[in-house]
N, C-alpha and C. Protein backbone atom coordinates (compact mmCIF):
# COMPACT_ATOMS: atom_id res chain seq x y z
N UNK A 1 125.11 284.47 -214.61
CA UNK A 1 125.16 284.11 -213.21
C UNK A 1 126.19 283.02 -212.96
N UNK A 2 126.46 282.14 -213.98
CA UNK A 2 127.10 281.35 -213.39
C UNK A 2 128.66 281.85 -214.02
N UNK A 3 128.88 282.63 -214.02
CA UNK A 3 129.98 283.29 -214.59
C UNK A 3 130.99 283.31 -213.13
N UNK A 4 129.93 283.34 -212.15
CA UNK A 4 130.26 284.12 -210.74
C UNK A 4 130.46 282.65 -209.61
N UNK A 5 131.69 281.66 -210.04
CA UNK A 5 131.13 280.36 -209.43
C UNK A 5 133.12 279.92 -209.82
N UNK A 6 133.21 279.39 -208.56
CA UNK A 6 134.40 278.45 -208.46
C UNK A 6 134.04 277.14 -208.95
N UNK A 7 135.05 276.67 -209.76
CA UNK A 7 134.80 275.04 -210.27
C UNK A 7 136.38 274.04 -210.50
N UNK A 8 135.60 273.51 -210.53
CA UNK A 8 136.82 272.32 -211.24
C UNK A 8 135.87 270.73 -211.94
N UNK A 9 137.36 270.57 -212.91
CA UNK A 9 136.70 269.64 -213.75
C UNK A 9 137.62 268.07 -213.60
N UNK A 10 136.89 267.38 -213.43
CA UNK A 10 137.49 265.91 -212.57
C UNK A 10 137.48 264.85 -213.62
N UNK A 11 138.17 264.55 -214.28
CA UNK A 11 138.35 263.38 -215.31
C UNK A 11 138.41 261.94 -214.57
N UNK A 12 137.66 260.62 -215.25
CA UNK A 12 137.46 259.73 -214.87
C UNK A 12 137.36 258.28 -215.83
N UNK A 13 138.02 257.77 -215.93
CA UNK A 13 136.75 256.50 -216.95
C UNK A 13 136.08 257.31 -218.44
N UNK A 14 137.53 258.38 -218.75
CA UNK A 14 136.87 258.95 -220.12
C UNK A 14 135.99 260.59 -220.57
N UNK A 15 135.51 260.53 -218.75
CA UNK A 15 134.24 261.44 -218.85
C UNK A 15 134.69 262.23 -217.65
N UNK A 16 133.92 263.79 -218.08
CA UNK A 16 134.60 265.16 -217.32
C UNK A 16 133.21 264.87 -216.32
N UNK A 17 133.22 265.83 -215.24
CA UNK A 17 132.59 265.88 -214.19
C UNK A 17 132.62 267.38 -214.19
N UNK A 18 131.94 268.32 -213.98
CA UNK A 18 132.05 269.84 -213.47
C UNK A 18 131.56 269.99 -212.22
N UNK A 19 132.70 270.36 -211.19
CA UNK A 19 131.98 270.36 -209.71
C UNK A 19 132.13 272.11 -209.42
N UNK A 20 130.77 272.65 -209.60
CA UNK A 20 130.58 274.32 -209.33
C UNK A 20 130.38 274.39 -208.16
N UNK A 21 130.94 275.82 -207.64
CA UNK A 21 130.42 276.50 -206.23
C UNK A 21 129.78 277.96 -206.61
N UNK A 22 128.88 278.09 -206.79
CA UNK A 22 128.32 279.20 -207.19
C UNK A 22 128.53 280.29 -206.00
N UNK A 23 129.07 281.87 -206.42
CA UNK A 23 129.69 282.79 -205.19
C UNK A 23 128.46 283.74 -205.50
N UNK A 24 127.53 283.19 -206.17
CA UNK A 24 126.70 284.61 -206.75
C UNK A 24 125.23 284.46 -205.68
N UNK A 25 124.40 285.79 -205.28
CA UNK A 25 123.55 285.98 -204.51
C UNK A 25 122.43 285.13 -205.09
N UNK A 26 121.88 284.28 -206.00
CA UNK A 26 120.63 283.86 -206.35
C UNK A 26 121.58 282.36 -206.48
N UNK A 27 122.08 281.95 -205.67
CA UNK A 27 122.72 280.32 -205.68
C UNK A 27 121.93 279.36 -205.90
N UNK A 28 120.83 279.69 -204.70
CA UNK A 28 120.03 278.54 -204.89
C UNK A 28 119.14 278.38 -206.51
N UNK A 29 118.99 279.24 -206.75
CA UNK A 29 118.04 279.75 -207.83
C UNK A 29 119.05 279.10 -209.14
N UNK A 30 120.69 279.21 -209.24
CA UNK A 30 121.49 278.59 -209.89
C UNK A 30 121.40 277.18 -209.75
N UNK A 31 121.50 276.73 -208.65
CA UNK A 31 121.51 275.32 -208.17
C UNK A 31 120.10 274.61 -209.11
N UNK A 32 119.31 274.88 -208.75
CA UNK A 32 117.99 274.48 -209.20
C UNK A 32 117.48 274.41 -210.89
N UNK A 33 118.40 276.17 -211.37
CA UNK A 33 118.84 275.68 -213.10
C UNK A 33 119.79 274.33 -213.42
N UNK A 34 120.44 274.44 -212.80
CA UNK A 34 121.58 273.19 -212.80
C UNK A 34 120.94 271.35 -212.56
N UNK A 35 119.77 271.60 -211.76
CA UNK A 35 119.71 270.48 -211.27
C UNK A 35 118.52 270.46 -213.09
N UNK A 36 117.45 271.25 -213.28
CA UNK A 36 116.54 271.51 -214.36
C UNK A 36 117.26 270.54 -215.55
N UNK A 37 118.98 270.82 -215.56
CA UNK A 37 119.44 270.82 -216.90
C UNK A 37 120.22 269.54 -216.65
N UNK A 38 120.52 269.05 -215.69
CA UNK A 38 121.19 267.36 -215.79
C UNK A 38 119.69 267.06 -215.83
N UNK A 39 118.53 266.97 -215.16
CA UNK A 39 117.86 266.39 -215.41
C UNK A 39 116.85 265.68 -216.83
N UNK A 40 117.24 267.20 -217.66
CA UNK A 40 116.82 266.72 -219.13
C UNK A 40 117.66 266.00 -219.80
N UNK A 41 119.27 266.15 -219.41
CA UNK A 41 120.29 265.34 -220.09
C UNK A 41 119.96 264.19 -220.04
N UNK A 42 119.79 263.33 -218.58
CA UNK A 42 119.48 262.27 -218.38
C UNK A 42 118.38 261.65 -218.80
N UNK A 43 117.12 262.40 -219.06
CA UNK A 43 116.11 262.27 -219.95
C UNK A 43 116.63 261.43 -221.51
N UNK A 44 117.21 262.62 -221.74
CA UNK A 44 117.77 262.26 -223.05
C UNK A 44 118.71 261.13 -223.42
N UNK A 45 119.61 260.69 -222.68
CA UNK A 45 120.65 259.78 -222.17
C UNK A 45 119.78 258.22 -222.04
N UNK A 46 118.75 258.67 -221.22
CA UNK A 46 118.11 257.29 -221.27
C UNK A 46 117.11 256.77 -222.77
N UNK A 47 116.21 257.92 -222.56
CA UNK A 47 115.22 257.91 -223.96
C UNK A 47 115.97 257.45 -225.27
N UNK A 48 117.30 258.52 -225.95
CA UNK A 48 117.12 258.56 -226.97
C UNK A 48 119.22 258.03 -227.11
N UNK A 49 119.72 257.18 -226.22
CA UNK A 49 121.01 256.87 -226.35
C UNK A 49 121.48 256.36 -227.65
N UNK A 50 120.70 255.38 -228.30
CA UNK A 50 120.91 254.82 -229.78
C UNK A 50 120.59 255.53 -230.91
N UNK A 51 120.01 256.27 -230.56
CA UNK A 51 119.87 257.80 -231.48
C UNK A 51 120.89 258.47 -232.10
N UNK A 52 120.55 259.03 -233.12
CA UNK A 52 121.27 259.62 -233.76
C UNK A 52 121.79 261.23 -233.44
N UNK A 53 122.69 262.15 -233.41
CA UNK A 53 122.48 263.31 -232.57
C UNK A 53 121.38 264.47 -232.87
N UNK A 54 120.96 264.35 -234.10
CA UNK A 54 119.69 265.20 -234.64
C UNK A 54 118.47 265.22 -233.82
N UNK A 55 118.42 263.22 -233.77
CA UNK A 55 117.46 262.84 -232.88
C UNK A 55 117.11 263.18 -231.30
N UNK A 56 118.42 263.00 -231.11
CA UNK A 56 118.40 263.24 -228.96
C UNK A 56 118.26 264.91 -229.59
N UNK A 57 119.02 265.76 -230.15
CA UNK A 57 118.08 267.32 -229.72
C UNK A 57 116.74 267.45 -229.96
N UNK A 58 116.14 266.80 -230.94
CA UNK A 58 114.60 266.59 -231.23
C UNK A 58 114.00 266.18 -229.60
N UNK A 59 114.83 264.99 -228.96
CA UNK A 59 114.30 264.51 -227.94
C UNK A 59 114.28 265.21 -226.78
N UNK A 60 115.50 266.04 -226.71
CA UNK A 60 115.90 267.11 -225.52
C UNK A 60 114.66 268.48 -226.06
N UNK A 61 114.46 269.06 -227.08
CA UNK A 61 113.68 269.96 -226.80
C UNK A 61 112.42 269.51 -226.54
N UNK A 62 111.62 268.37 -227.28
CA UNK A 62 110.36 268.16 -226.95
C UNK A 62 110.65 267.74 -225.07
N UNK A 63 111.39 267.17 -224.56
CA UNK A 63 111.53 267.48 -223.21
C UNK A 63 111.07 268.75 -222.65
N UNK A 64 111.97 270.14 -222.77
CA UNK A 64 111.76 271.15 -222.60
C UNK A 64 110.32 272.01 -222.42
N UNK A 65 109.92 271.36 -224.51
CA UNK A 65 108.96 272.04 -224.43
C UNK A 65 107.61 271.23 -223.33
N UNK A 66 107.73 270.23 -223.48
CA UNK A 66 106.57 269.50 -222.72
C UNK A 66 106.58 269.94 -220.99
N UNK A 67 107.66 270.32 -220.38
CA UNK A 67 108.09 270.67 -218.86
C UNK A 67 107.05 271.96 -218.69
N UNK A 68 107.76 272.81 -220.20
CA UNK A 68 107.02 274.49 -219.62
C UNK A 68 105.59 274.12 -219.92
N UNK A 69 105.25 273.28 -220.95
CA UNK A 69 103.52 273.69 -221.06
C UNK A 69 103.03 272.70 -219.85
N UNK A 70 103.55 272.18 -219.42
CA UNK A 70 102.89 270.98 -218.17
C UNK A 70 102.97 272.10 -216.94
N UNK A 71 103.13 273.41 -217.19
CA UNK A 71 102.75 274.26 -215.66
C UNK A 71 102.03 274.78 -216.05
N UNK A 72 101.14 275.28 -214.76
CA UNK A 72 100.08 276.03 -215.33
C UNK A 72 100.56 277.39 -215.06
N UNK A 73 101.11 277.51 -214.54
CA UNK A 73 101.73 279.10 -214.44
C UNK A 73 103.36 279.18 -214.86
N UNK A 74 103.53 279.74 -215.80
CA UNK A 74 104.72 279.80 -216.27
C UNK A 74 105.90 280.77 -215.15
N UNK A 75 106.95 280.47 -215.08
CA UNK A 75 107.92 281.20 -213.87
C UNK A 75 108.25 282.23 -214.14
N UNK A 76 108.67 283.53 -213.47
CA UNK A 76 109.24 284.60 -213.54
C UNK A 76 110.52 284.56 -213.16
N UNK A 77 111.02 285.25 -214.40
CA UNK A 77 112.60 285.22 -213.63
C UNK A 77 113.01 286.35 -213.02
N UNK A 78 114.28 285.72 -212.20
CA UNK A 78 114.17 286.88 -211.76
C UNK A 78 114.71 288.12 -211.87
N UNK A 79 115.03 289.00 -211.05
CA UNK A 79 115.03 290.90 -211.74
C UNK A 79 116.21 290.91 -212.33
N UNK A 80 117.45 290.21 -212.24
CA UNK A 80 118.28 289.85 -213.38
C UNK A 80 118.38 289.45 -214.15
N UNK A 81 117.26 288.61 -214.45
CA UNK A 81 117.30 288.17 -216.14
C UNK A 81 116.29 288.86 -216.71
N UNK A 82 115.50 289.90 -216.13
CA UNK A 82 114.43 290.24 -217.03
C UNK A 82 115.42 291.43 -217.90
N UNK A 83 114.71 291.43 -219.16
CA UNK A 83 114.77 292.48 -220.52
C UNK A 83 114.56 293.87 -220.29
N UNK A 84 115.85 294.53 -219.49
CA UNK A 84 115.68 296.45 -219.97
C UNK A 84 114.99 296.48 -220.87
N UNK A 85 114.06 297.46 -220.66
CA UNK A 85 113.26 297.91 -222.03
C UNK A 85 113.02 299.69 -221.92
């Protein structure tokens, strides 16, 4: 999905920026993965910065995993990402 998205990348003080426009019909639904996934970065960024890099992925998945089991109803995706079978 996000294959389907105008961008550009903005250099600053060292560090890239990716500014997407998603052209694809489930945008918002993109937007909201997007917002899902800075938000664990920053998780991680704060939690585990003096860390070692083994450590912050240890720290980024127990993130993850703790998000999905903290719902009680797990999400459906939608009819584009589900598995032909």
């Amino acid at each position: 999905m996000l294959l389907a998205a105008v961008g550009r990348a903005v250099n600053h003080s060292g560090q890239t920026t990716l500014y997407l426009t998603p052209m694809h019909a489930e945008s918002r639904l993109i937007k909201s993965m997007i917002a899902n996934v800075h938000a664990a970065i920053d998780h991680v960024r704060r939690a585990a910065e003096q860390l070692p890099k083994l450590n912050r992925w240890a720290t980024l998945l127990a993130y993850i995993c703790q998000r999905i089991v903290a719902q009680s109803v797990l999400p459906t995706p939608p009819p584009a990402l589900t598995a032909s079978g």
